[in-house]
Each structure stands twice: as structure tokens, then as C-alpha cells.
Protein backbone atom coordinates (compact mmCIF):
# COMPACT_ATOMS: atom_id res chain seq x y z
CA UNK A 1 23.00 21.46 1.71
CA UNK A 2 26.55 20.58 2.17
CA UNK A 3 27.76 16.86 1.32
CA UNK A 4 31.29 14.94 2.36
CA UNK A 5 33.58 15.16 -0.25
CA UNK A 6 34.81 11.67 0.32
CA UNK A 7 31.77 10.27 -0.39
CA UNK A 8 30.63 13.13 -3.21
CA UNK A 9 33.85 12.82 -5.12
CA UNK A 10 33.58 16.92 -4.46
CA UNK A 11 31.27 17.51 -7.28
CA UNK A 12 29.69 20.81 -7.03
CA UNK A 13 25.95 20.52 -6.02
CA UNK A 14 23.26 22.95 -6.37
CA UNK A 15 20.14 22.80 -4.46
CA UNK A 16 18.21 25.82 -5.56
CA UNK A 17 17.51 24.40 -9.50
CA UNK A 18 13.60 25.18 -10.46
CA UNK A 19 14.70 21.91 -12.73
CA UNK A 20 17.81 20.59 -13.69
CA UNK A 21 19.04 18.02 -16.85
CA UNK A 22 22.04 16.25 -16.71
CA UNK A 23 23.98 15.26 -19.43
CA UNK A 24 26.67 12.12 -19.34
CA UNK A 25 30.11 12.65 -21.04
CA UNK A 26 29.94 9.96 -24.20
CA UNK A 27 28.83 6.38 -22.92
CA UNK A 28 27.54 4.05 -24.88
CA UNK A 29 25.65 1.28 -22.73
CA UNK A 30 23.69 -0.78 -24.81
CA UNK A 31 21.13 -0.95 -22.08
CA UNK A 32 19.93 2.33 -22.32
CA UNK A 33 19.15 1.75 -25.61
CA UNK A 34 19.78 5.12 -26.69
CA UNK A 35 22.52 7.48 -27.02
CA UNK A 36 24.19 8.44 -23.64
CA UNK A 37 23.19 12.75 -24.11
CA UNK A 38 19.42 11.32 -24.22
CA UNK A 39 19.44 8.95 -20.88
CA UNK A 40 20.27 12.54 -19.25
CA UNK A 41 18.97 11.84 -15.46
CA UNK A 42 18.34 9.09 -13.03
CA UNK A 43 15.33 10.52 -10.68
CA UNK A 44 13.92 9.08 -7.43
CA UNK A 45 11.03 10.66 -6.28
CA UNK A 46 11.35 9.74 -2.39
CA UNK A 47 8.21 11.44 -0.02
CA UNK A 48 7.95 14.62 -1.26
CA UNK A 49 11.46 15.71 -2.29
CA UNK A 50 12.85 14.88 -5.60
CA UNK A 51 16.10 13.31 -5.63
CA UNK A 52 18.55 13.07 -8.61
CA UNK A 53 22.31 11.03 -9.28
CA UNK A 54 23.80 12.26 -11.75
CA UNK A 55 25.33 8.88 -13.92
CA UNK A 56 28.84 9.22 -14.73
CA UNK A 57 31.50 11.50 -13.38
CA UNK A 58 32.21 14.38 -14.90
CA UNK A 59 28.26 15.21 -15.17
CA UNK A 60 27.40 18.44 -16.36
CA UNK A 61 24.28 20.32 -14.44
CA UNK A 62 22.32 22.60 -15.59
CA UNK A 63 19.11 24.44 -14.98
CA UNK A 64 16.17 23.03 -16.68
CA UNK A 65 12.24 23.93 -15.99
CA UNK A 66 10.12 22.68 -12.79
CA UNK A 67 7.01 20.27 -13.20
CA UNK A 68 4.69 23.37 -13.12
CA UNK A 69 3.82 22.05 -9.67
CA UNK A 70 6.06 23.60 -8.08
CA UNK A 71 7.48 19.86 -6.66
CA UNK A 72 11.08 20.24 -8.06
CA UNK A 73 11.26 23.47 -6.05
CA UNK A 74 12.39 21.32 -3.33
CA UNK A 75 14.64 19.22 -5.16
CA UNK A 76 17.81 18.09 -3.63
CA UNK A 77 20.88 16.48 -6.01
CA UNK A 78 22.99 13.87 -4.28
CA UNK A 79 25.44 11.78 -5.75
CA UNK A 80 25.70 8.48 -4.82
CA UNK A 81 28.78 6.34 -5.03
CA UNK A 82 26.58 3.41 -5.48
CA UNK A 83 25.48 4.38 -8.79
CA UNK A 84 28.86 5.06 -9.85
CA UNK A 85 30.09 2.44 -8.67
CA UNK A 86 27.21 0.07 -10.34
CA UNK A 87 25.74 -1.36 -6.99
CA UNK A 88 22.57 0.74 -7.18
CA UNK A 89 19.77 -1.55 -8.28
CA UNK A 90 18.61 -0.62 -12.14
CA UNK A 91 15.22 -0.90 -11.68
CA UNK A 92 15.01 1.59 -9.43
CA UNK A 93 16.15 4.07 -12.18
CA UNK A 94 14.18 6.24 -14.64
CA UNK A 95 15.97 8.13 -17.78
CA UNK A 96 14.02 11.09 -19.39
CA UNK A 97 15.76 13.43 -21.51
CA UNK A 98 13.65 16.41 -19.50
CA UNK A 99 13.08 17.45 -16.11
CA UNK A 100 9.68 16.22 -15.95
CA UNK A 101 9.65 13.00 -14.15
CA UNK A 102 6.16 10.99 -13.51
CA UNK A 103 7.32 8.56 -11.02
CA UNK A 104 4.24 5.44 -11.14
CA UNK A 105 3.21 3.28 -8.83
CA UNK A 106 1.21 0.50 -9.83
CA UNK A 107 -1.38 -0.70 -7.08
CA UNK A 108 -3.14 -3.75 -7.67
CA UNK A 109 -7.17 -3.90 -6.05
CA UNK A 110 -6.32 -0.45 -6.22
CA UNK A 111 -10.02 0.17 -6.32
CA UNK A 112 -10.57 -1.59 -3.02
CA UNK A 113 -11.01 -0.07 0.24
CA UNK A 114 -7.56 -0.24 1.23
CA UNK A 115 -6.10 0.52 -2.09
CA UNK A 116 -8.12 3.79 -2.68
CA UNK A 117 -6.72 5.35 0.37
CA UNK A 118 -3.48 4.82 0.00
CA UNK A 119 -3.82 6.50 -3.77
CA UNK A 120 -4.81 9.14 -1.80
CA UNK A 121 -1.47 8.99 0.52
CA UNK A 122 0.39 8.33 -3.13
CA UNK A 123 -0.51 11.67 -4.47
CA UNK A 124 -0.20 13.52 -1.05
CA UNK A 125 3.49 12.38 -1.14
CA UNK A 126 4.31 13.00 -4.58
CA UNK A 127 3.60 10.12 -6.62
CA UNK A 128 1.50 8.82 -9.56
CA UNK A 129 -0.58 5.69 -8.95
CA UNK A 130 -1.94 3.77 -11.56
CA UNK A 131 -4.74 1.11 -10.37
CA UNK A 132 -5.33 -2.37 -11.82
CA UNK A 133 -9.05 -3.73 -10.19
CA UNK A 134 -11.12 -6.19 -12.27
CA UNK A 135 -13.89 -4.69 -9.71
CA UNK A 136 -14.97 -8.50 -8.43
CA UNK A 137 -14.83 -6.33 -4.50
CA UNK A 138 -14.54 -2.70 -5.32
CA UNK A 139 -16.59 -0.15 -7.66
CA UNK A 140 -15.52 1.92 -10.32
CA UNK A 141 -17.52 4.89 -8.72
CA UNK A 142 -14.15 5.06 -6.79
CA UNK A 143 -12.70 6.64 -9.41
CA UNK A 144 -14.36 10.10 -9.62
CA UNK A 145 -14.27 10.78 -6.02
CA UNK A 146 -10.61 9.71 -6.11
CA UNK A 147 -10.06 12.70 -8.95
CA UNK A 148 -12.48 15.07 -6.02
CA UNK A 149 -10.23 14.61 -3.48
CA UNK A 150 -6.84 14.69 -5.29
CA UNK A 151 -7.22 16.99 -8.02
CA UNK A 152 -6.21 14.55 -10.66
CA UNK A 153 -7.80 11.65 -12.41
CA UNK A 154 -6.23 8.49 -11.29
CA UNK A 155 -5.24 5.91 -14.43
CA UNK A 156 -7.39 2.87 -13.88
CA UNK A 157 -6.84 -0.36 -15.77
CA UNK A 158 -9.48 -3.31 -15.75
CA UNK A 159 -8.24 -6.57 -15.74
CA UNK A 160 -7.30 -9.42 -13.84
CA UNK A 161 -3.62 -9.93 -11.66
CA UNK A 162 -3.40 -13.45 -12.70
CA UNK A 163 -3.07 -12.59 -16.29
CA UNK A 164 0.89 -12.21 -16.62
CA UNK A 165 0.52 -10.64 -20.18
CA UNK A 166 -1.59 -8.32 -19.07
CA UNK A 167 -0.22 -7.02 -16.29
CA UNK A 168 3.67 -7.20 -18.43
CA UNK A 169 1.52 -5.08 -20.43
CA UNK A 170 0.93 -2.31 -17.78
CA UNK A 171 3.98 -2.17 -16.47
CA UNK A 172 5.69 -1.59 -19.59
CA UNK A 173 3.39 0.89 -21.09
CA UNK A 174 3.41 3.01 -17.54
CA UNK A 175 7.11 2.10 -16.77
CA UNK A 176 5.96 1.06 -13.48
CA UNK A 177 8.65 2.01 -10.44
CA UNK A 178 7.34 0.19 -7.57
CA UNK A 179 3.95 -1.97 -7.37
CA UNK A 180 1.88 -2.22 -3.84
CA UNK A 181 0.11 -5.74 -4.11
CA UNK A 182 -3.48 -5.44 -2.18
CA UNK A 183 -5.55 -7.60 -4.51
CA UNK A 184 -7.02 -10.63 -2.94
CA UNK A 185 -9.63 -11.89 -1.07
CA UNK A 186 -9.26 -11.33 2.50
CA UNK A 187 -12.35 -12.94 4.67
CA UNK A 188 -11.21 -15.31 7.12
CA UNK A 189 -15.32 -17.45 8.05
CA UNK A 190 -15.40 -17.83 4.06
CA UNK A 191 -11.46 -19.17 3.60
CA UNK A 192 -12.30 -21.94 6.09
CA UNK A 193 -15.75 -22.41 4.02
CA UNK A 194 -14.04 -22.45 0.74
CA UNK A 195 -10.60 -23.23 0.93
CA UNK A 196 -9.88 -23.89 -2.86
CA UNK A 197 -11.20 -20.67 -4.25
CA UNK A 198 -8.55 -18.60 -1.77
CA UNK A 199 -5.72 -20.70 -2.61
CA UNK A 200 -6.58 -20.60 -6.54
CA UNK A 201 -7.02 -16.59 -5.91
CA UNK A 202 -4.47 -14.83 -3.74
CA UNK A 203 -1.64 -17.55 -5.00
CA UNK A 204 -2.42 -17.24 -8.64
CA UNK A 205 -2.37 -13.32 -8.93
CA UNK A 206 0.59 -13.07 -6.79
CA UNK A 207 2.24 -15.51 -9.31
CA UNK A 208 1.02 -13.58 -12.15
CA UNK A 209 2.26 -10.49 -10.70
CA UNK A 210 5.43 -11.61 -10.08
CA UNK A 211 5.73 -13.21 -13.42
CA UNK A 212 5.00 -9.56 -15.12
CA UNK A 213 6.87 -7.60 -12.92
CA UNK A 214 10.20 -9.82 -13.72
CA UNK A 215 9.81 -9.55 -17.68
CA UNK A 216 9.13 -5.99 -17.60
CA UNK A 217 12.16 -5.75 -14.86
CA UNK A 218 10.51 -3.81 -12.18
CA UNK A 219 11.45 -5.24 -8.62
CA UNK A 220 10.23 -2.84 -6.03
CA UNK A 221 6.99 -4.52 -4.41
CA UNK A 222 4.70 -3.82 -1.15
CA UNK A 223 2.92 -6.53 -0.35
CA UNK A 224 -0.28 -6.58 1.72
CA UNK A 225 0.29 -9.01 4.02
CA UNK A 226 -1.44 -9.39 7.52
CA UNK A 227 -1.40 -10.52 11.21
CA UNK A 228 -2.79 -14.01 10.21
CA UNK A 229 0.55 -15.04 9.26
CA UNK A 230 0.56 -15.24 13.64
CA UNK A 231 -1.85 -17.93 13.59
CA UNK A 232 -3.37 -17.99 17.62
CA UNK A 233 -0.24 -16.48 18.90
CA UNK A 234 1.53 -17.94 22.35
CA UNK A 235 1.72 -13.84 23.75
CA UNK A 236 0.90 -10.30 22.91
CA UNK A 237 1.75 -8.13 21.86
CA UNK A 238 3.10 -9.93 18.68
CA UNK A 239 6.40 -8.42 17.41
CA UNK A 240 8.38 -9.74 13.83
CA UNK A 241 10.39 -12.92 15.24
CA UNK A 242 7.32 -14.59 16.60
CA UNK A 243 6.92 -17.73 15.10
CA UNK A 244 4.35 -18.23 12.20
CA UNK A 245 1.38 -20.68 11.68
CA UNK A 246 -2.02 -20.44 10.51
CA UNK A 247 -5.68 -21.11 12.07
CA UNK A 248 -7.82 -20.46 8.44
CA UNK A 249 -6.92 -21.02 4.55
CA UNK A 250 -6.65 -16.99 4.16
CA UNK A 251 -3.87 -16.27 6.70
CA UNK A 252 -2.34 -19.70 5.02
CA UNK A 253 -2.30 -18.12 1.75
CA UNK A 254 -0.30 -14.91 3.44
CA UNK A 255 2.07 -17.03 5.28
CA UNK A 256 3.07 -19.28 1.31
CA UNK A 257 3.23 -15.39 -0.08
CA UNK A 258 5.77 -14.14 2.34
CA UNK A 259 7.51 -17.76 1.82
CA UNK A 260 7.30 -17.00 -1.77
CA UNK A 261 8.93 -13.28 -1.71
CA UNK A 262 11.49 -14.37 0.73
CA UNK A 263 13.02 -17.42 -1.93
CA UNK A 264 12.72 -15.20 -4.36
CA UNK A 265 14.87 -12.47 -2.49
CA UNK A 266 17.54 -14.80 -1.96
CA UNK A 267 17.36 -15.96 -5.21
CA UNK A 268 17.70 -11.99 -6.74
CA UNK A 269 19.08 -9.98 -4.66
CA UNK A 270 17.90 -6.97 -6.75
CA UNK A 271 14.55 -7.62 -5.45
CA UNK A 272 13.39 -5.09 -2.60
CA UNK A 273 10.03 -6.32 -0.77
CA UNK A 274 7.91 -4.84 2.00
CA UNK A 275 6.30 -7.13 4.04
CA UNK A 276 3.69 -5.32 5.58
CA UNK A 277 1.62 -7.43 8.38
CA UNK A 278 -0.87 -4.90 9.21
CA UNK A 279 -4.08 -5.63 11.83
CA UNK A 280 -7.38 -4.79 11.50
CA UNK A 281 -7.96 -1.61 9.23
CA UNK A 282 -10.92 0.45 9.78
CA UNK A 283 -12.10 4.15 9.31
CA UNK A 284 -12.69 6.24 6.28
CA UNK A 285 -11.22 9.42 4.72
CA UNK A 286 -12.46 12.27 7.11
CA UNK A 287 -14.40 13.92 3.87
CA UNK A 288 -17.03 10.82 3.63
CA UNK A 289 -16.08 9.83 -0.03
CA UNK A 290 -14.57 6.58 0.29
CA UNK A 291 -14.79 4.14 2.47
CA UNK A 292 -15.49 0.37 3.02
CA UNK A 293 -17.75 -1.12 0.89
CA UNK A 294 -18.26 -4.92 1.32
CA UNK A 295 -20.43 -6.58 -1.32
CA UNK A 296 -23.23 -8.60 0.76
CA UNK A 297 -23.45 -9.16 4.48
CA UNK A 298 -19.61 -7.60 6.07
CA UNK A 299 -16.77 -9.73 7.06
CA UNK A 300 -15.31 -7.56 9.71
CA UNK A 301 -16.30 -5.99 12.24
CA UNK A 302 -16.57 -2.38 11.99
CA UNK A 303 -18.48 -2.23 8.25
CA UNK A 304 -21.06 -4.66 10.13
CA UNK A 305 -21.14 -2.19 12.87
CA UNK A 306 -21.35 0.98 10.48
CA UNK A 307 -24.66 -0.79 8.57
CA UNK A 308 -26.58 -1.98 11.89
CA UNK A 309 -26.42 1.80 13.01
CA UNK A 310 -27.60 3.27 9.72
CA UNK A 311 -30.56 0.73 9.98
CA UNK A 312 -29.65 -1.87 7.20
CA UNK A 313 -29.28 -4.84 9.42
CA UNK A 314 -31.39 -5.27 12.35
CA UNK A 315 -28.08 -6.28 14.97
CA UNK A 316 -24.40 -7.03 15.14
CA UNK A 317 -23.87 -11.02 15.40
CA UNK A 318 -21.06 -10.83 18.26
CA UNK A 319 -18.94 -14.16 17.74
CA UNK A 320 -17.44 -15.33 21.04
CA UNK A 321 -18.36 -14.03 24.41
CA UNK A 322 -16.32 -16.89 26.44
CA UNK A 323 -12.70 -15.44 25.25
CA UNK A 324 -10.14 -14.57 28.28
CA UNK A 325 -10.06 -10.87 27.26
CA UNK A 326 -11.32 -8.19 29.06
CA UNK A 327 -15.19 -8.95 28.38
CA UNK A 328 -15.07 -12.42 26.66
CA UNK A 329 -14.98 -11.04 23.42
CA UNK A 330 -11.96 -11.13 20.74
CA UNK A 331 -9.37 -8.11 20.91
CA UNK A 332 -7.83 -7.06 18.06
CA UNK A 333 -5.53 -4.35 16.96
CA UNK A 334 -8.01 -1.97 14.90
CA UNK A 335 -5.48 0.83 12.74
CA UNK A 336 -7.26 4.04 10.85
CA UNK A 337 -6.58 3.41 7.31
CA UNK A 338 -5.10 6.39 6.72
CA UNK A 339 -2.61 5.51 9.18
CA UNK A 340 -2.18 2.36 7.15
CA UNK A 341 -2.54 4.11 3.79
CA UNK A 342 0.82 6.07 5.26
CA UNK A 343 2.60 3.20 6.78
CA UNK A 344 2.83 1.74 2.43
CA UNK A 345 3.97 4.92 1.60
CA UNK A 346 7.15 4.85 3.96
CA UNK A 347 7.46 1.24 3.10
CA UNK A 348 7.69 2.34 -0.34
CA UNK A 349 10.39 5.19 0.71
CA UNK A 350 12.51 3.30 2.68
CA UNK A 351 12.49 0.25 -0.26
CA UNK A 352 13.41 3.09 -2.91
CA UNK A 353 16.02 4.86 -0.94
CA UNK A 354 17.62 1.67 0.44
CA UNK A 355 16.69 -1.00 -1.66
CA UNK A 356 16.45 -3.06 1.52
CA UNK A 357 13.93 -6.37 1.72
CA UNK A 358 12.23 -5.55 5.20
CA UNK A 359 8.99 -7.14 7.34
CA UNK A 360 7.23 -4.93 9.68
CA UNK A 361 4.47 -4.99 11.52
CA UNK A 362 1.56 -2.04 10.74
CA UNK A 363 -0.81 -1.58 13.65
CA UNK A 364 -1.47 0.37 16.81
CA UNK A 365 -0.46 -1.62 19.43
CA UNK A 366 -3.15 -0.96 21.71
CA UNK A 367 -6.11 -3.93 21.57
CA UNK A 368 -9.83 -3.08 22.11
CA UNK A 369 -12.59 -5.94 22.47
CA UNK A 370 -15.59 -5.99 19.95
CA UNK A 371 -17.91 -4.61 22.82
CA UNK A 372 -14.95 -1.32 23.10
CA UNK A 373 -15.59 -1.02 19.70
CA UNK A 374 -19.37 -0.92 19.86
CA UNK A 375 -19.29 1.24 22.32
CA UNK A 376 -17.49 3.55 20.94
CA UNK A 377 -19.22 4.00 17.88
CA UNK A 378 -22.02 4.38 19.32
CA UNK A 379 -21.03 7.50 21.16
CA UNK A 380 -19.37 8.80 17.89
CA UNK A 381 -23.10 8.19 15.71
CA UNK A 382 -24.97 8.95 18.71
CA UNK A 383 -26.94 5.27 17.43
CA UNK A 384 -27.61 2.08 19.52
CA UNK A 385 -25.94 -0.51 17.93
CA UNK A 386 -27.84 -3.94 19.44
CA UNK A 387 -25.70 -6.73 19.66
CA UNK A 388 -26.62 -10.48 19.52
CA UNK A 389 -24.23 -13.04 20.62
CA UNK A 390 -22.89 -16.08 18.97
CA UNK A 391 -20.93 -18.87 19.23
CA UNK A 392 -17.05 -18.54 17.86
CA UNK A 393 -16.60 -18.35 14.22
CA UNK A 394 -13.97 -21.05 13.11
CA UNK A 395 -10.16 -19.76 12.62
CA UNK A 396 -10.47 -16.84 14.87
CA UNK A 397 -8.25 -16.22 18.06
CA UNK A 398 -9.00 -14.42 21.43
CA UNK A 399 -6.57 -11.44 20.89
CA UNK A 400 -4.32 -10.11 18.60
CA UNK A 401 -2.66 -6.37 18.33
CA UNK A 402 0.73 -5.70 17.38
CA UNK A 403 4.36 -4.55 18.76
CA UNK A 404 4.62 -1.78 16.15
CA UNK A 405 8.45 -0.69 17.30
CA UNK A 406 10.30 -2.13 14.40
CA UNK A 407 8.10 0.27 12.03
CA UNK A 408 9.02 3.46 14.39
CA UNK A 409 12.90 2.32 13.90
CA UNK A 410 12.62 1.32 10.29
CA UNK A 411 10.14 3.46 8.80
CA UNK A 412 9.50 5.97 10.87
CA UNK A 413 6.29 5.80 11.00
CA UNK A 414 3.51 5.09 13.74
CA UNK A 415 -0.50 5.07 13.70
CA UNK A 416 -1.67 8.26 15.07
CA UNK A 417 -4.81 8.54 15.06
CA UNK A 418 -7.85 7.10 17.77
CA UNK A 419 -10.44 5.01 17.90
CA UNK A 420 -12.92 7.77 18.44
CA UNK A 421 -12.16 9.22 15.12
CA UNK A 422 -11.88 5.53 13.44
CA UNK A 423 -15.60 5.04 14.78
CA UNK A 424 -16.35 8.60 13.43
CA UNK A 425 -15.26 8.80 10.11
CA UNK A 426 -16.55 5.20 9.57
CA UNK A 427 -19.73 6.66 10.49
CA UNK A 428 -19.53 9.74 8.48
CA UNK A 429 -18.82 7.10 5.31
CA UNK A 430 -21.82 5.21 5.93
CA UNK A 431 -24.05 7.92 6.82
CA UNK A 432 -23.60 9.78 3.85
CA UNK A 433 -23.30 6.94 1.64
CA UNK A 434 -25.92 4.48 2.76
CA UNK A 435 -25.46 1.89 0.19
CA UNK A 436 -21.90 2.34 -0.62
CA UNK A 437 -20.95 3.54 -4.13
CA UNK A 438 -23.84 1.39 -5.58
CA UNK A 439 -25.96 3.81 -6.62
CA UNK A 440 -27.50 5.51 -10.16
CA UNK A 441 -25.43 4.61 -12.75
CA UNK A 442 -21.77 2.86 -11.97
CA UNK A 443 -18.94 5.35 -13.62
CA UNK A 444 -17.58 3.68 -16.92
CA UNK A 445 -13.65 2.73 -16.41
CA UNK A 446 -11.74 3.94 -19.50
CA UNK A 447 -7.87 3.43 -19.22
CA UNK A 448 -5.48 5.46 -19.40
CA UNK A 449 -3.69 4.29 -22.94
CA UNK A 450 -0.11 5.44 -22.81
């Protein structure tokens, strides 16, 4: 790999190291809180290459070991004059006095639907997630089919967001790099029924988190935001600079959040934040081990779908057939989540390599109407799925899907795959796992005590 001098100071730069330790000529920075020839290596793991500055000029490189995973194998060493020059952001550095770097990710309802997937997506790229769940919409029977389909046990702490300590705590102990924020509760016809209980919720554990991450300095966060944040928008598809309102308490709490990250950014500019408003996620890893698991009757659509077909619920409750869409009834932008599950991992990239705050939109931008969907799953189950209709449900809007460009230009990254295989690996979740991951005896949590 060959690098500009002007910008490399021409320091020679090997790229065929198994490992490599560098060691900084004498420096004595109280921050590192140890002698300079121990803080031997600032790592980044970005996607699935490793990436290394050395600290100081005049750094010395030498071979070390690899991570007996054969990841270092591809490392790559560039020297950036940022970190020379002290712009690069400190948080966003890890010391070790070895080779061996664990690079974690903290992801909070980690347990959740959303949040187990993109674990998955974590470890397929290269990274270590840790999850924090207090299990109030998730099960811990997550967590073994997690380890099946990764190879690895995934740390699991159980406790609640809002509880600064304990989340300082965690960060600390795991010296947390980035943290994706998912934990929340997230269903629109119950925010407009109780209004109090989402603003006490998804405010206070963003607060908390926020709170922790600041005392135990990390500042790298994805946040789980969503298309509510649109409110009944004037056009589609909806791109980043459309204004932003609100129709229900949930996309209200969203919309304060992303007012919340954005004073706080100006405020610090050594905080980098994703923004991610994503649509309507749906689908299931392809193996049938996790999925979406609502507690009680669903919320959205395709879960609701998914039980009527397996024979749980007698029919699907359509909400709206008097909507100026295609066939009356609401359009929205449905994503695969493992399309989604990707889209936070280049978020996560793109905020590590370029420290950048950024707001994208996540979805497809192609919108199908409820009755699409049902049809379609039905020819992916090979199950009726009887439909019932009803009038509109408060705080929804006739159509919403997405302008996905800006995450093409920013991210590189688009949703690839259909809504055939949404509809069938939804189905494959729910056929194989009739009643979720409630069943026998739940798996015990024990952390991961570091």
C-alpha cells in the first residue's frame, strides 16, 4: 500500500505484519496514566481491517503476534497527521501494550429484536458487542442462539439505561469504544394511550446514557432513531431536510432525542453521533433463530401477520382502508433487518474513521401497502392470512418510505434485500419458533465481570 509522503511524514509502513507493537520515543502525558513504552498503540478496528497510528514521530514498528483469528492478517498501518497533530478525537483511541486489541461496542436493548441482529452484523465485521437489556421487551434465550450463530458468547449485562452509575460502570469496566442506543419503547397506538410512561422511558435512559458515557469519556454513539421524527409528511419520498413534527408521543420522544444530541454536539465538538431514521424493520435472520418477539398482542404489522398465519390469532385487524394509496391502506417503507443491522454498522465506521456527527435516513425507498404485504407473505408461507378491517388507529399517516440517497453517498450502504425474502424469513422465525423464545426454562443471564 503506498501512502503520500506529504501527508505520511515518509515514515516507512509495512502492511504484511501478522501483528505489530509500537513503541513511543519517551513521553510522559499524564493522561495515559502510564509510562509512554506501555501506551504502545492506538488501534481502530474499522469493518473488517484493523487500522493502527502510530503516536509520536519517530515510532518504532515492529512485528508482534496476530489475534489467533487471523483478523490482523489484513491489517493496514496509516499514519495520520491528525493524531500527531492532536486533532484526532481521544476517545476514539485504545492503548494496549500488545497486539491484541478487543475493540467493544456497547448496545443498549441489545437483547431486543433489532439489537440482536445487529450483534450479529458486529461480529461479522470485526467487533465485540457487549449488551445491556433489563429484558422488560426481549428474552435472555437470545443469548445462546446469539453464541450458535456467531461462535462466541456475547457479554450480557442486566440492568436498566436510566441508571447513570450503572451504565458508568459498564463502560469503564469494558472500555466501551462506541455505544448503539436501541433501548426504548417503540409502539406508536400505546404512546398516544399513555403518553407519560414514553416520555418518562425513552427520555430518561437516553439521559442516563448520556450521563455515563460523558464520565467514563466515551463519545461515539448510534442512536436509533426513526421516520416518526416526519410526523404526516407534505411529500414522499421523505429525504433529511424535510421538516420535522410529530403525530404520536413516541415519534415526539425521537424528535426531543435528536434535539438533545444535536445541542450537545455543538456544545462538544468531540462528540460523533449517528442519527439513524430508519422505517419499518421486518424479517428475521435467514437461519430461524432470532427474530421478533413482541410480548402480548404485536404492534406492527408484519409480527401480527407472522402469528395470524401460524394460527395464534384468528385475523389481521387492517387499520385504515380509506387512505389515498394504492388500495386505501397505509404504505410504509418496510427494510430487512439485516439490511438495517448493516446500515449501524457503517454508521459506526464512518463515525470512527471520520469522527463526523451525521443524520441519514435507513430504509428502502420503495413503499408497499399493508394488503402488498399480506399478500406477499402469504405466497412466501403458502398460509391465508384473513384480514379484518378497521377504522384508523390514532397518530398514523397514509404513507411513508424513505429517500435513502444520502446513506449511498455517506455510508455506502443501501438495503438489498426484497420483500419476498422479508416475508420469508419472518415466516421461517415464526414457524419454527411458535411462541417466540418463551419456552422451557428462560437461559439465566450471568455477566461478563471484567
Amino acid at each position: 500500500m503506498a501512502f503520500n509522503s506529504e501527508i505520511y511524514n515518509d515514515l516507512e509502513v509495512r502492511t504484511d505484519l501478522e501483528g505489530f507493537h509500537l513503541e513511543a520515543e519517551g513521553h510522559d502525558d499524564p493522561w495515559l496514566k502510564r509510562p509512554a513504552t506501555d501506551c504502545c498503540a492506538a488501534l481502530l478496528m474499522t469493518g473488517r481491517r484493523l487500522q493502527c497510528w502510530p503516536l509520536f514521530r519517530g515510532a518504532e514498528r515492529r512485528g508482534n503476534r496476530n489475534d489467533g483469528e487471523g483478523r490482523c492478517a489484513e491489517a493496514r498501518i496509516r499514519l495520520w497527521r491528525g493524531l500527531i497533530e492532536g486533532r484526532f478525537l481521544r476517545h476514539q483511541i485504545y492503548f494496549s501494550t500488545g497486539a491484541v486489541i478487543i475493540q467493544h461496542i456497547l448496545l443498549t436493548g441489545g437483547a431486543g429484536y433489532i439489537g440482536s441482529h445487529t450483534c450479529v452484523a458486529l461480529v461479522h465485521a470485526g467487533y465485540t458487542p457487549v449488551i445491556v437489556d433489563n429484558f422488560s421487551n426481549s428474552h435472555p434465550a437470545v443469548l445462546p442462539r446469539l453464541r450458535q450463530i456467531t461462535g462466541q458468547a456475547i457479554a450480557c449485562e442486566q440492568g436498566d439505561v436510566a441508571d447513570a452509575a450503572f451504565m458508568t460502570d459498564v463502560l469503564r469496566r469494558y472500555r466501551v469504544q462506541a455505544v448503539m442506543h436501541f433501548a426504548g419503547y417503540k409502539a406508536v397506538g400505546e404512546s398516544v394511550a399513555q403518553p407519560l410512561k414514553y416520555y418518562r422511558n425513552n427520555l430518561a435512559s437516553m439521559l442516563g446514557l448520556l450521563e455515563a458515557m460523558t464520565a467514563a469519556g466515551c463519545r461515539t454513539l448510534v442512536f436509533s432513531s426513526s421516520a416518526t421524527v416526519y410526523g404526516d409528511p407534505h411529500a414522499v419520498p421523505m429525504t433529511e431536510d424535510f421538516p420535522r413534527s410529530h403525530t404520536n408521543p413516541y415519534g415526539h420522544t425521537k424528535l426531543m432525542i435528536e434535539d438533545m444530541l444535536a445541542s450537545l454536539c455543538r456544545a462538544d465538538p468531540a462528540w460523533a453521533v449517528a442519527v439513524l431514521r430508519y422505517f419499518n424493520p421486518v424479517g428475521a435472520h435467514p437461519g430461524g433463530l432470532i427474530g421478533d418477539d413482541p410480548s402480548g398482542i404485536p404492534n406492527n404489522l408484519m409480527p401480527y401477520i407472522s402469528q395470524v398465519a401460524v394460527g395464534k390469532r384468528p385475523q389481521l385487524q387492517v387499520f385504515g382502508n380509506d387512505y389515498p394509496t394504492v388500495d386505501g391502506t397505509g404504505v410504509r417503507d418496510y427494510i430487512h433487518v439485516l439490511d438495517l443491522a448493516e446500515g449501524h454498522v457503517a454508521a459506526l465506521n464512518a463515525l470512527l474513521e471520520h469522527g463526523q456527527h451525521l443524520t441519514v435516513n435507513l430504509g428502502t425507498g420503495q413503499g408497499h401497502s399493508v394488503l402488498q404485504v399480506v399478500r406477499a407473505f402469504e405466497q412466501a408461507s403458502g398460509r391465508e392470512v384473513p384480514c379484518q378491517i378497521m377504522p384508523r388507529r390514532a397518530g398514523d399517516v397514509a404513507q411513508c418510505y424513505a429517500d435513502p440517497s444520502l446513506a449511498r453517498q455517506l455510508l455506502g450502504w443501501q438495503a438489498r434485500r426484497s420483500l419476498a425474502e422479508m416475508c420469508g424469513d419472518a415466516w421461517r422465525w415464526q414457524s419454527q419458533n411458535p411462541d417466540g423464545y418463551r419456552f422451557g426454562a428462560p437461559a439465566a443471564v450471568v455477566p461478563s465481570r471484567r
